[in-house]
Protein backbone atom coordinates (compact mmCIF):
# COMPACT_ATOMS: atom_id res chain seq x y z
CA UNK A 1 31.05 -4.03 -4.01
CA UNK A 2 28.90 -3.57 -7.31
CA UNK A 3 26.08 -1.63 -6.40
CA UNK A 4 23.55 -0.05 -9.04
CA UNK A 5 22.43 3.07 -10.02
CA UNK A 6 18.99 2.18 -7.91
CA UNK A 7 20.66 0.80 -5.04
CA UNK A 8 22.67 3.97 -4.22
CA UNK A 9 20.41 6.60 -4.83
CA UNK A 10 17.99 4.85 -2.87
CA UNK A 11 20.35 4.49 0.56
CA UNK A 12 20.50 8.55 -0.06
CA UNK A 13 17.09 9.08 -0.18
CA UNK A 14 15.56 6.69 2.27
CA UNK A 15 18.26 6.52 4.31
CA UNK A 16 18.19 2.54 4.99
CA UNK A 17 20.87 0.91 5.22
CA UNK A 18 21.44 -2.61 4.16
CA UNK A 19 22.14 -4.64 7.31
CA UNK A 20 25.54 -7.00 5.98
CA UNK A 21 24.92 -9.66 9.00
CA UNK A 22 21.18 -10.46 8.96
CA UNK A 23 21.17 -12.27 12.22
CA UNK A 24 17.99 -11.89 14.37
CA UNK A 25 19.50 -10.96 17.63
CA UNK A 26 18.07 -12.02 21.36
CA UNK A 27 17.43 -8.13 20.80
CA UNK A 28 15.67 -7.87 17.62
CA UNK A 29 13.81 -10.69 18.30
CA UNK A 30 12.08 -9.23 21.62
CA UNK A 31 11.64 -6.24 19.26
CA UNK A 32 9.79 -8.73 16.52
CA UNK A 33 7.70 -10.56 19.09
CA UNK A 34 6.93 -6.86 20.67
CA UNK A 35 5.50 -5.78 17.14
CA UNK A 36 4.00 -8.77 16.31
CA UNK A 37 1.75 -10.19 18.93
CA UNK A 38 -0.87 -7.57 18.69
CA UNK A 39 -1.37 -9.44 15.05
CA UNK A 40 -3.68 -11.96 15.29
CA UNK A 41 -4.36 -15.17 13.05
CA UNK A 42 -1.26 -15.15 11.16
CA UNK A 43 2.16 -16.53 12.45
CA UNK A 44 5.20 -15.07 11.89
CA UNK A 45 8.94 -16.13 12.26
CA UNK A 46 11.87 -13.42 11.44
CA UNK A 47 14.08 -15.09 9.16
CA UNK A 48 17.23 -12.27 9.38
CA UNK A 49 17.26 -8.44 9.31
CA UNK A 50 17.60 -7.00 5.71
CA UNK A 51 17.69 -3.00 6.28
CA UNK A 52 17.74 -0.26 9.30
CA UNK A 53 16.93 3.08 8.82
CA UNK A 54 17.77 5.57 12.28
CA UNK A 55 14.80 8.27 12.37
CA UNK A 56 13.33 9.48 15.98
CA UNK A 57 13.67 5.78 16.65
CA UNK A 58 14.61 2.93 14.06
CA UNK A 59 12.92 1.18 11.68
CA UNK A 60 13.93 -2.53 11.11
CA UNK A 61 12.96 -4.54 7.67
CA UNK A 62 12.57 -8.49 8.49
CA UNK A 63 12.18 -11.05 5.98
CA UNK A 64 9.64 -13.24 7.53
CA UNK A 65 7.71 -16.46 7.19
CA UNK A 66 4.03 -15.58 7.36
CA UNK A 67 1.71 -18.79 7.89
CA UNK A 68 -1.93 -18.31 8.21
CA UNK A 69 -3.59 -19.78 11.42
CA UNK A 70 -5.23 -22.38 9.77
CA UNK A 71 -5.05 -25.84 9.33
CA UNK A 72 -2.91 -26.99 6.16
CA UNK A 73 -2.30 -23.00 5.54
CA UNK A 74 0.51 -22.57 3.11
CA UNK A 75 3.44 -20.51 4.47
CA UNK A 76 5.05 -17.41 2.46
CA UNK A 77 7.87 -15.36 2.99
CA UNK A 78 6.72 -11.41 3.51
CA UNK A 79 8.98 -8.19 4.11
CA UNK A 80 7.75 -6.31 7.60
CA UNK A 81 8.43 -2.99 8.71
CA UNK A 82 8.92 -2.72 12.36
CA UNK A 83 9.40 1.02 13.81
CA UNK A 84 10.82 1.05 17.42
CA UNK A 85 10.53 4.46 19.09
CA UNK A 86 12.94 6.24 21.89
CA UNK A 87 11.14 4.78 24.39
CA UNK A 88 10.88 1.34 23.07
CA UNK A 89 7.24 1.04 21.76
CA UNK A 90 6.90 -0.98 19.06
CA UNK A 91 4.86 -0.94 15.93
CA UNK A 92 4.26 -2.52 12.92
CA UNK A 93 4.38 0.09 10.01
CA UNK A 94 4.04 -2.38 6.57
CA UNK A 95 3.41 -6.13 5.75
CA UNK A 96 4.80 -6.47 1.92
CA UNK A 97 5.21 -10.01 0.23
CA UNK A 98 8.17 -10.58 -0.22
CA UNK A 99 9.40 -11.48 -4.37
């Protein structure tokens, strides 16, 4: 593959990796819905997995849709950051908008 400059230094540094298959699993969908339903009036559907990165835990990067709980809310596709600790607890770390 091509990758640039940018895209290498930052799998070194960060340590994410890009996820080839970005199929939501049974798996990292439980994860998803874990992290997410403590987020109230905003509905959000994991479109596929982009990027993993193994720490104490893992952190998972979704591409979501985000739609507003509201009537005739538009819907827009974000970037979240779930973590997922040893033990399974689950947390939402970042909601970005996606470009």
């Amino acid at each position: 593959g091509c990758t640039t400059k940018k895209e290498e230094e930052k799998e070194v540094v960060g340590g994410w990796q890009t996820v080839e298959d970005g199929t939501v699993t049974d798996e990292l969908q439980e994860i998803f819905n874990k992290a997410t339903e403590q987020l109230d009036g905003v509905d959000y559907k994991a479109i596929k997995l982009l990027e993993t990165q193994v720490v104490s835990g893992t952190n998972y990067k979704f591409l979501c849709d985000s739609t507003v709980v509201a009537p005739d809310a538009e819907t827009k596709q974000i970037i979240m950051t779930v973590y997922q600790d040893l033990e399974g607890n689950v947390e939402v770390l970042e909601i970005i908008d996606a470009e």
